[in-house]
N, C-alpha and C. Protein backbone atom coordinates (compact mmCIF):
# COMPACT_ATOMS: atom_id res chain seq x y z
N UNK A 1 197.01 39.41 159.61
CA UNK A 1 197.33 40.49 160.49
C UNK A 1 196.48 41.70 160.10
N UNK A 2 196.02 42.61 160.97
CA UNK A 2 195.23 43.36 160.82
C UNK A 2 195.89 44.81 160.92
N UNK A 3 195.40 45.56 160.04
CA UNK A 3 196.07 46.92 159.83
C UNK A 3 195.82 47.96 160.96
N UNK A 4 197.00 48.48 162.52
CA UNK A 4 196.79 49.17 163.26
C UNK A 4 195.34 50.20 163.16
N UNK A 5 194.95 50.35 164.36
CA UNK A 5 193.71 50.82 164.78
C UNK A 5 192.44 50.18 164.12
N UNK A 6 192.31 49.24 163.52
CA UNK A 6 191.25 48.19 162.94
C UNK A 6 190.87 47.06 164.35
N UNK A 7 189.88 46.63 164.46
CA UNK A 7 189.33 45.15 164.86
C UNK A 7 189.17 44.17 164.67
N UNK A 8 189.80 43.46 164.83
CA UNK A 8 189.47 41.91 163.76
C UNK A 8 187.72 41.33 164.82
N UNK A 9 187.16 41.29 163.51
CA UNK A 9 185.89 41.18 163.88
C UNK A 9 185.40 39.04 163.09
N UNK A 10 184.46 38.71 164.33
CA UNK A 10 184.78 37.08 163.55
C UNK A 10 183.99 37.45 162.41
N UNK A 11 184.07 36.33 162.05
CA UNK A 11 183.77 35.67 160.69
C UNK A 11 182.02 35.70 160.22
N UNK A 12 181.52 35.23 161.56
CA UNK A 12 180.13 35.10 161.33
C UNK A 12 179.40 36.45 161.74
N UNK A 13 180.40 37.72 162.01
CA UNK A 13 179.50 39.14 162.20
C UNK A 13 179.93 39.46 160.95
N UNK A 14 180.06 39.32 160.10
CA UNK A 14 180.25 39.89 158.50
C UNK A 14 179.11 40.19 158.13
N UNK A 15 178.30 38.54 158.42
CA UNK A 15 176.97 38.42 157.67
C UNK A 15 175.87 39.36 158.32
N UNK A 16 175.81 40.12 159.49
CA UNK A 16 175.01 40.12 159.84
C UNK A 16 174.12 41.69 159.07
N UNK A 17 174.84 42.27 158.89
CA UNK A 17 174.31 43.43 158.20
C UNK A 17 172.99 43.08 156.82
N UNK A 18 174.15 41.76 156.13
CA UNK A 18 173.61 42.01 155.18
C UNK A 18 171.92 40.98 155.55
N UNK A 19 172.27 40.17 156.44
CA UNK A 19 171.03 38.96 157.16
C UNK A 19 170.28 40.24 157.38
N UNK A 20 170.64 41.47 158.24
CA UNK A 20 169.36 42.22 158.73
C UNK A 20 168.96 43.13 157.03
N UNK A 21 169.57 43.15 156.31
CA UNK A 21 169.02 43.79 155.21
C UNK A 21 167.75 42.98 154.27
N UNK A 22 168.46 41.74 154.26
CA UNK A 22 167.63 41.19 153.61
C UNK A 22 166.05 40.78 154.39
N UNK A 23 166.47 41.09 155.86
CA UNK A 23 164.48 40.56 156.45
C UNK A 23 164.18 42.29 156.18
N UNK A 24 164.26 43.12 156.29
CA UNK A 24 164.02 44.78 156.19
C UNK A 24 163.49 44.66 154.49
N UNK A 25 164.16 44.45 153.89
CA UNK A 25 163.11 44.04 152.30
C UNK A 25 162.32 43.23 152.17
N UNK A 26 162.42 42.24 153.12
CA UNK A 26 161.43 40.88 152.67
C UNK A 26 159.80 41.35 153.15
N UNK A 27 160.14 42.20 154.54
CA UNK A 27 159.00 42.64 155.70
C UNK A 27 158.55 43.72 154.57
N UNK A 28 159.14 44.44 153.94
CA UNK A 28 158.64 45.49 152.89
C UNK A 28 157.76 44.66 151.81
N UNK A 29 158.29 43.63 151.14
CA UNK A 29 157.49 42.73 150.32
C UNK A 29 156.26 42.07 150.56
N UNK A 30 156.23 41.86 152.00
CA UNK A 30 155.51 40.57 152.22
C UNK A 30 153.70 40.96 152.48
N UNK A 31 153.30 39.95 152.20
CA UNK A 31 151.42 40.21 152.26
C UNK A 31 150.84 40.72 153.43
N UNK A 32 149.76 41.39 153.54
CA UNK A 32 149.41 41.75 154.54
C UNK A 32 149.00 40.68 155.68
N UNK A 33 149.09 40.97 156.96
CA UNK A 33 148.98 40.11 157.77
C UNK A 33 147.29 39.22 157.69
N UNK A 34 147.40 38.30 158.91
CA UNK A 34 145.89 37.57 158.38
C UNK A 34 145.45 36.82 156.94
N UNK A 35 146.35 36.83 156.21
CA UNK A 35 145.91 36.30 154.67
C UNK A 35 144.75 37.05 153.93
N UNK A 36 144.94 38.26 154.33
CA UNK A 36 143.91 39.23 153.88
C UNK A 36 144.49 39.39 152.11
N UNK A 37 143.58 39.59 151.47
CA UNK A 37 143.15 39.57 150.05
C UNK A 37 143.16 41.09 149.81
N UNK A 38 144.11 41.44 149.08
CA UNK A 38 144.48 42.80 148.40
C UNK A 38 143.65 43.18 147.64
N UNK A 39 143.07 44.68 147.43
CA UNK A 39 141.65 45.00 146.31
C UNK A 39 142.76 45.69 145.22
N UNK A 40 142.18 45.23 144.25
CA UNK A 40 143.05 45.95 142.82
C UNK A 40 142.29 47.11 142.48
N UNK A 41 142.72 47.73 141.43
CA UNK A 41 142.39 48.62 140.61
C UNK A 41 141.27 48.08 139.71
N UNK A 42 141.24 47.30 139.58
CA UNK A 42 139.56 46.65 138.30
C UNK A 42 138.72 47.61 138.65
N UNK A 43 137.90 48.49 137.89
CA UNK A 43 136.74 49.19 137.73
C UNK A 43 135.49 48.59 137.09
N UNK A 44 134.48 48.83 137.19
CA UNK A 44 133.02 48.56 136.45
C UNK A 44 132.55 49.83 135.80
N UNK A 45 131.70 49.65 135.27
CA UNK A 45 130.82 51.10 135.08
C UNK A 45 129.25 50.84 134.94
N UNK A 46 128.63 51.51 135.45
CA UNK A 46 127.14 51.55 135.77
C UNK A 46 126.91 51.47 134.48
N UNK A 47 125.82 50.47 134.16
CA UNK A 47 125.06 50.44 132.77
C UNK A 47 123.90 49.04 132.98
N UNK A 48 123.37 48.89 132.09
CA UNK A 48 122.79 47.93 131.33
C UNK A 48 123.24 46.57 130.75
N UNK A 49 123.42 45.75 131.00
CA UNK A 49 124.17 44.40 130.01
C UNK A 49 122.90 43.61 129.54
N UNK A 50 122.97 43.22 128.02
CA UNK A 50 121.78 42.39 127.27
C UNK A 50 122.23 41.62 127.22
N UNK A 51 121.24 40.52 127.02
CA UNK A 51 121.50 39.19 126.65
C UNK A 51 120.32 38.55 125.43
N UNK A 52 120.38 38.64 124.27
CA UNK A 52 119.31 39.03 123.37
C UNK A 52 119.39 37.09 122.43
N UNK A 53 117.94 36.86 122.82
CA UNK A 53 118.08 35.69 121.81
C UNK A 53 118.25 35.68 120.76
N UNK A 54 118.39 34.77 120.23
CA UNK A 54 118.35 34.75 118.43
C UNK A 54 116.92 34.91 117.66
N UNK A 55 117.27 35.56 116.73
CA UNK A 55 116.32 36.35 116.07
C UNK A 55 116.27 35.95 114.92
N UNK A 56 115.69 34.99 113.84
CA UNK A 56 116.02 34.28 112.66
C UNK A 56 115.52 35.74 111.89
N UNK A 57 116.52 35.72 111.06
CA UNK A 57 116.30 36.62 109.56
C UNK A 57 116.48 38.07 110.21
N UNK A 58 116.91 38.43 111.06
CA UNK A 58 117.37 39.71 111.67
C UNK A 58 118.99 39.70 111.70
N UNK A 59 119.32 41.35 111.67
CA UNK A 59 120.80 40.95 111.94
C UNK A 59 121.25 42.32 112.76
N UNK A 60 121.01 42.19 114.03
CA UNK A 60 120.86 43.40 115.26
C UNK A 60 122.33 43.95 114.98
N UNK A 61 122.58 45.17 115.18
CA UNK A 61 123.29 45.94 115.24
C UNK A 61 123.69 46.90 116.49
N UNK A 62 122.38 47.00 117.28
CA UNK A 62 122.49 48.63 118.30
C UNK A 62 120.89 47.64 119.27
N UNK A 63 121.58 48.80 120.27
CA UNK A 63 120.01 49.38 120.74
C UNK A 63 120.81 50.39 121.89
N UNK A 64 119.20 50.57 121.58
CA UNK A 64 118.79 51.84 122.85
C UNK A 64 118.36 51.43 123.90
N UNK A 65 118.59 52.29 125.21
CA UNK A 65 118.12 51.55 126.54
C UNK A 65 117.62 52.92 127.04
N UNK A 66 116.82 52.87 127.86
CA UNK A 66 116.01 53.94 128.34
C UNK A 66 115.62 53.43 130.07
N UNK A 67 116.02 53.78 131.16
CA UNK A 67 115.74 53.18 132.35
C UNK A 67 114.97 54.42 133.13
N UNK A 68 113.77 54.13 133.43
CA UNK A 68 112.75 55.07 133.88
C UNK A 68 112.58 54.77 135.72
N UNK A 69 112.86 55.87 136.83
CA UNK A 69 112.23 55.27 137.58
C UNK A 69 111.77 57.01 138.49
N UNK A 70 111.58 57.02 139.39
CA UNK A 70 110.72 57.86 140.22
C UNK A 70 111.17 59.41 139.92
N UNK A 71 112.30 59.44 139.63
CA UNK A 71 112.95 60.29 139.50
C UNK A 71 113.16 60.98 138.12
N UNK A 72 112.85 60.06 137.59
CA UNK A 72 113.21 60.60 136.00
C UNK A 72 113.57 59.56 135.36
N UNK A 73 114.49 59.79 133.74
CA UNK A 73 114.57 58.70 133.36
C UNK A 73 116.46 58.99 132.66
N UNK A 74 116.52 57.51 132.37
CA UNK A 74 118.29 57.77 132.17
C UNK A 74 118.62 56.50 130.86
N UNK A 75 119.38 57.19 129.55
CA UNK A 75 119.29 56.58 128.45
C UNK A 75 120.92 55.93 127.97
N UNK A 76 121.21 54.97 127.19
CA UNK A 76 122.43 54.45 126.99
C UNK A 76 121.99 53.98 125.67
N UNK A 77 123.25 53.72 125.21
CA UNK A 77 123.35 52.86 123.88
C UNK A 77 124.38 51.67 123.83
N UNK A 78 124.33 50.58 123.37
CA UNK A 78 124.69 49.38 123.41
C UNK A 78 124.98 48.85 121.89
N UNK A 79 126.36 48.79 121.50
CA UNK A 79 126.96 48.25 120.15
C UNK A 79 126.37 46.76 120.17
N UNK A 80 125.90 45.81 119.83
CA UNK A 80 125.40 45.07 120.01
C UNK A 80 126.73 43.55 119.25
N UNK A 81 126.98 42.54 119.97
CA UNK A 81 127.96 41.49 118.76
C UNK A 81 127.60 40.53 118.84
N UNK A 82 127.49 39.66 118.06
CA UNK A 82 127.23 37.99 117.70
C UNK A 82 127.75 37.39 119.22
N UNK A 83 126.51 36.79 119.86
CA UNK A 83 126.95 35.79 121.34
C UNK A 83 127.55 34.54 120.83
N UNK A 84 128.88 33.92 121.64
CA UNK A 84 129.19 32.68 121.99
C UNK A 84 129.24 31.84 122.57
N UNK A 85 129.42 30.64 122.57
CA UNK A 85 129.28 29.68 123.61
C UNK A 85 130.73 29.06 123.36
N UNK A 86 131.22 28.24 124.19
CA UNK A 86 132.60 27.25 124.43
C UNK A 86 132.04 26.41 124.28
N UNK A 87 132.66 25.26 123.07
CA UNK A 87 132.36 23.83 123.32
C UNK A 87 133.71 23.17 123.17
N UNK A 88 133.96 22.50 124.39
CA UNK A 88 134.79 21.59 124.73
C UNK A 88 135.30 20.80 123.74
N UNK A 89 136.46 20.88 123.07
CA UNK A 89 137.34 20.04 122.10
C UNK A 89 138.38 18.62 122.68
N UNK A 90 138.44 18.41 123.70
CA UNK A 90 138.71 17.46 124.39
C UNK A 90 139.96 17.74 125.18
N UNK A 91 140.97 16.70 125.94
CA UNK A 91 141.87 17.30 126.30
C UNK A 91 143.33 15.80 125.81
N UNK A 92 144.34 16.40 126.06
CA UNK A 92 145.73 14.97 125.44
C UNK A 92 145.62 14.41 127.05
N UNK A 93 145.00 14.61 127.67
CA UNK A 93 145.11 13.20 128.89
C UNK A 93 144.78 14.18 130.15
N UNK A 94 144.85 13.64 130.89
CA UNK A 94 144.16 14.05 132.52
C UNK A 94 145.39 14.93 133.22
N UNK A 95 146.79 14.96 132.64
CA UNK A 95 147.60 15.33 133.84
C UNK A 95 147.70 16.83 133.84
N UNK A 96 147.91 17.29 134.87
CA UNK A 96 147.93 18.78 135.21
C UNK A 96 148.71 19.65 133.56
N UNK A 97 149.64 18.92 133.49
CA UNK A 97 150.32 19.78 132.00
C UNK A 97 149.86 19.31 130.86
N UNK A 98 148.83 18.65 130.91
CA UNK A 98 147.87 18.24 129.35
C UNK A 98 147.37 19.18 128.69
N UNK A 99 147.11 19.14 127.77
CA UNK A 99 146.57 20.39 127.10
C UNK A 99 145.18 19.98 126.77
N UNK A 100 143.93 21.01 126.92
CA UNK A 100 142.75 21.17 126.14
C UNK A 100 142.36 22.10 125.09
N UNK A 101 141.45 21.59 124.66
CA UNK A 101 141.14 22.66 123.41
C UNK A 101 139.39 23.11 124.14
N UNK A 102 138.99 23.98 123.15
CA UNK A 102 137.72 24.74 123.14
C UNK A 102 137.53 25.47 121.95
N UNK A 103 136.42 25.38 121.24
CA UNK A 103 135.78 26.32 120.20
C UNK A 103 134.64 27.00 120.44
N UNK A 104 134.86 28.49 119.61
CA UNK A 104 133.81 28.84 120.36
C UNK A 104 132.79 28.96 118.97
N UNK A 105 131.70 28.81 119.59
CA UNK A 105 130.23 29.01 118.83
C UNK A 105 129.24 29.91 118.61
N UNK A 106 129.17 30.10 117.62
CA UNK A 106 127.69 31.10 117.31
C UNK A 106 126.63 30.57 117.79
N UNK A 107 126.06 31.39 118.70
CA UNK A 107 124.20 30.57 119.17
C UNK A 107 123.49 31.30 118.06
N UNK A 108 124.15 32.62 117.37
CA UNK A 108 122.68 33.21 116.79
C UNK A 108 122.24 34.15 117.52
N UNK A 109 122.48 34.66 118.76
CA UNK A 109 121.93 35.72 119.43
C UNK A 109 122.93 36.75 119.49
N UNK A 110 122.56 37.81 120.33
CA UNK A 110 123.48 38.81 120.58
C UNK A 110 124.23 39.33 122.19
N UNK A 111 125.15 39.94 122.29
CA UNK A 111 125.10 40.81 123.80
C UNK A 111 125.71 41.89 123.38
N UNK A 112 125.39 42.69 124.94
CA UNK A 112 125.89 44.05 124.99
C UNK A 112 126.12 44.76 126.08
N UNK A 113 126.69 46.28 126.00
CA UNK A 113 126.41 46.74 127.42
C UNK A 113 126.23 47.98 127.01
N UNK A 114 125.30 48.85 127.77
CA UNK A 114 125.00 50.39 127.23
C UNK A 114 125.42 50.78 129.04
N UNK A 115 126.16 51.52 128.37
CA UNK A 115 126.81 53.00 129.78
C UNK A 115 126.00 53.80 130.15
N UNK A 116 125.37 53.45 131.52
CA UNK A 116 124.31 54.80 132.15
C UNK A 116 125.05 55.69 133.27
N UNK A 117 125.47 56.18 132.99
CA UNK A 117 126.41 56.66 133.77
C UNK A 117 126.06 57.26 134.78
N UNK A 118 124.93 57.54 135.72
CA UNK A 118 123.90 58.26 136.46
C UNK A 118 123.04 57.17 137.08
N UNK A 119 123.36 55.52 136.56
CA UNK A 119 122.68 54.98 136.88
C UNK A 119 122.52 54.77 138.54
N UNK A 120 121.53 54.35 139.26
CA UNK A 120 121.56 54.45 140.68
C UNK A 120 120.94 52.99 140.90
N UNK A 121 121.40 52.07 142.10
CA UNK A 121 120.81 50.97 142.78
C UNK A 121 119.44 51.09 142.44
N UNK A 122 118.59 50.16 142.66
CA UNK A 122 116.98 50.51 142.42
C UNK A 122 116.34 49.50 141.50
N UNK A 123 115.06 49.80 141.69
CA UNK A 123 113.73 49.34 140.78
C UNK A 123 113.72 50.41 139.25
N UNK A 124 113.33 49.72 138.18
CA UNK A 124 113.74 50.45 136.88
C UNK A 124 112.78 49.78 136.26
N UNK A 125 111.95 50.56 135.05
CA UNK A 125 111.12 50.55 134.12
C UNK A 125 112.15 50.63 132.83
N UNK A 126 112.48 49.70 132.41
CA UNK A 126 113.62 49.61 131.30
C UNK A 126 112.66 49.70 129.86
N UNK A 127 113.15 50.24 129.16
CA UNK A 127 112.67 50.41 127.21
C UNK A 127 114.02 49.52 126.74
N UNK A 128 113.93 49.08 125.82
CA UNK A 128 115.00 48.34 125.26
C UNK A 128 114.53 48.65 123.44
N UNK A 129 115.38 49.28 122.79
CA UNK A 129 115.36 49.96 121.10
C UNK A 129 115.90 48.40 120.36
N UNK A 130 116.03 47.94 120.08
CA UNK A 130 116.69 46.95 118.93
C UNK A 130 116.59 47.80 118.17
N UNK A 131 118.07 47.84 117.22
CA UNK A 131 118.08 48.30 115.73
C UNK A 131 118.88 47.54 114.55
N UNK A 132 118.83 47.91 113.57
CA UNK A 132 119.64 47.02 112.37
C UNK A 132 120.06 47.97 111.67
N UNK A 133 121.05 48.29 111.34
CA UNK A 133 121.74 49.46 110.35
C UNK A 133 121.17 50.87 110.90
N UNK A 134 120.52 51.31 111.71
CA UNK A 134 119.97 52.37 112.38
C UNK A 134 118.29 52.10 112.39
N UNK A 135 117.88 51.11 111.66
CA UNK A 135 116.21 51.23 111.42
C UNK A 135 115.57 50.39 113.20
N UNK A 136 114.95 50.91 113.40
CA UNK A 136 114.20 49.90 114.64
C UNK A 136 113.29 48.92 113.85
N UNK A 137 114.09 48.08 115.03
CA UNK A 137 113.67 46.05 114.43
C UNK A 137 112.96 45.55 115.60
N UNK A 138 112.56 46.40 116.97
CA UNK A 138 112.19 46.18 117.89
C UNK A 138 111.63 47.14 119.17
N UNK A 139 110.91 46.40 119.73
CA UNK A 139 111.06 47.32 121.29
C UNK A 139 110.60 46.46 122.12
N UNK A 140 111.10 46.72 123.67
CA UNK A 140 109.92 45.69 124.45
C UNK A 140 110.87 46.92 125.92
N UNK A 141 110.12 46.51 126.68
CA UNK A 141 109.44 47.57 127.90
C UNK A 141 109.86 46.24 129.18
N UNK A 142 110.37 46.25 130.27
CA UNK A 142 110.36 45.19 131.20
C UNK A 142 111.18 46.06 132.52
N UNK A 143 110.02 45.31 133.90
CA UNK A 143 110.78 45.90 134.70
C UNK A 143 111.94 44.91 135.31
N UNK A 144 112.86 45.78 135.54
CA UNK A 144 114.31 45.63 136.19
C UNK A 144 114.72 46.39 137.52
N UNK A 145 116.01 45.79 137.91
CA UNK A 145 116.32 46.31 139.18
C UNK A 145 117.98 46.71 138.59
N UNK A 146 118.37 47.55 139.23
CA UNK A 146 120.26 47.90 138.95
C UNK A 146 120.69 47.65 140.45
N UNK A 147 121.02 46.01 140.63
CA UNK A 147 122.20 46.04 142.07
C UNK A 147 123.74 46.59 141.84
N UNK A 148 124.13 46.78 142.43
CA UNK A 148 125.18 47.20 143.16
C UNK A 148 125.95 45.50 142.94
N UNK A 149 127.12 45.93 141.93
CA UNK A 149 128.29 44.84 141.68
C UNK A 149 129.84 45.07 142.34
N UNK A 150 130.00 44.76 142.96
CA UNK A 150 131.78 44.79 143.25
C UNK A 150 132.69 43.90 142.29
N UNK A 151 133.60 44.60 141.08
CA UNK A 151 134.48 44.03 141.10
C UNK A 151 135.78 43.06 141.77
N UNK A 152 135.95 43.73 143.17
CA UNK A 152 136.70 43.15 144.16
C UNK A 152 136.12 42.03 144.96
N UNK A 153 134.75 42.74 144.97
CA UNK A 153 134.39 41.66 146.60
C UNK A 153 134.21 43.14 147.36
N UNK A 154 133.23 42.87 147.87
CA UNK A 154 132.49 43.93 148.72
C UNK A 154 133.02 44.25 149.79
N UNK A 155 134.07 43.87 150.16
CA UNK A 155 134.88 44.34 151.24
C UNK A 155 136.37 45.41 150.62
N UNK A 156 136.25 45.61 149.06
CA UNK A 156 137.04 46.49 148.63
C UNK A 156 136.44 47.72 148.36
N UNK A 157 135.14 47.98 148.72
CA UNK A 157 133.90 48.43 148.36
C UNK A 157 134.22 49.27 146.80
N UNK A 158 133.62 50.47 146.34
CA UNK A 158 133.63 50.48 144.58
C UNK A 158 132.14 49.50 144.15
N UNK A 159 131.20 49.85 145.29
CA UNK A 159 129.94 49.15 144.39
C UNK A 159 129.57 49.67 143.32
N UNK A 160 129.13 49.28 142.27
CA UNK A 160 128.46 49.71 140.92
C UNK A 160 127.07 49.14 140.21
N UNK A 161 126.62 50.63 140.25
CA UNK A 161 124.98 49.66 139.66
C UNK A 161 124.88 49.07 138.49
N UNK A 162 124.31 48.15 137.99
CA UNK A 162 124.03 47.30 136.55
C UNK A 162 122.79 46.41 136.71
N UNK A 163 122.24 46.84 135.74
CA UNK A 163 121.33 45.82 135.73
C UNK A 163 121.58 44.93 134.68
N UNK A 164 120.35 43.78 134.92
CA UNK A 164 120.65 42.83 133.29
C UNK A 164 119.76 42.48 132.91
N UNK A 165 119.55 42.30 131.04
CA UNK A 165 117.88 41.91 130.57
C UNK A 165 118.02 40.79 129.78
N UNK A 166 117.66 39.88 129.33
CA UNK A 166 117.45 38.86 128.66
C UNK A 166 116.27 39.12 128.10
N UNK A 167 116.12 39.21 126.73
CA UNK A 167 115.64 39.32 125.58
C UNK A 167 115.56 38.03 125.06
């Protein structure tokens, strides 16, 4: 029995408030239409990245980068660390929840990245310093280009110039 001036309302309009609440959050949650691909926050920064072979009886520390082009010229420095490689340790069997291993390896060479912060898209007259404890152990001169990298995918745009040298 229902308490004067009340409605007895059925059974299946109870739910309905809370049915329309829950699509009103879901439509708030849900991906953008089209299966369109969300751009994050990931940043780059304009610079230089090395890739320096191995150098028997050297033990690189630094360098200097110097990128020269019409305009002037624009300089960075690069902490330099022992490069690795992955070599495959095998895996406990083929199925999706198997486990693999990997070790990683010293080749003997180095990488790096020096921050140009001014750097611009373009053709570049690069200097490259090698050093060892501060002494120069090197130099070599090569031309380069700095494209334009998207972290996202170029449709999040955030292009960033970098070039790269192999030594």
């Amino acid at each position: 029995m229902q308490p004067a001036g009340r409605v007895a309302r059925p059974e299946c309009m109870r739910i309905v408030p809370v049915l329309a609440f829950g699509v009103v959050a879901l439509a708030g949650c849900g991906a953008s239409g089209g299966g369109e691909r969300g751009c994050t926050t990931i940043g780059a920064r304009p610079g230089v990245s090395l890739d320096i072979a191995p150098r028997p009886g050297q033990n690189l520390t630094g360098a200097g980068v110097t990128v020269c082009d019409g305009t002037g010229c624009r300089t960075g420095h690069a902490e330099l660390r022992p490069a690795t490689v992955m070599e495959p340790q095998g895996c406990t069997g083929a199925a999706p929840d198997d486990v693999c291993g990997a070790r990683a390896r010293a080749t003997g060479g180095w990488y790096g990245f020096a921050d140009v912060p001014d750097l611009r898209a373009g053709p570049y007259e690069t200097t490259v310093v090698l050093t060892s404890g501060g002494t120069e152990v090197g130099r070599t001169t090569r031309n380069t280009a700095a494209r334009l990298g998207y972290p996202n995918g170029p449709g999040c745009g955030g292009g960033v110039p970098r070039a790269e040298i192999r030594l």
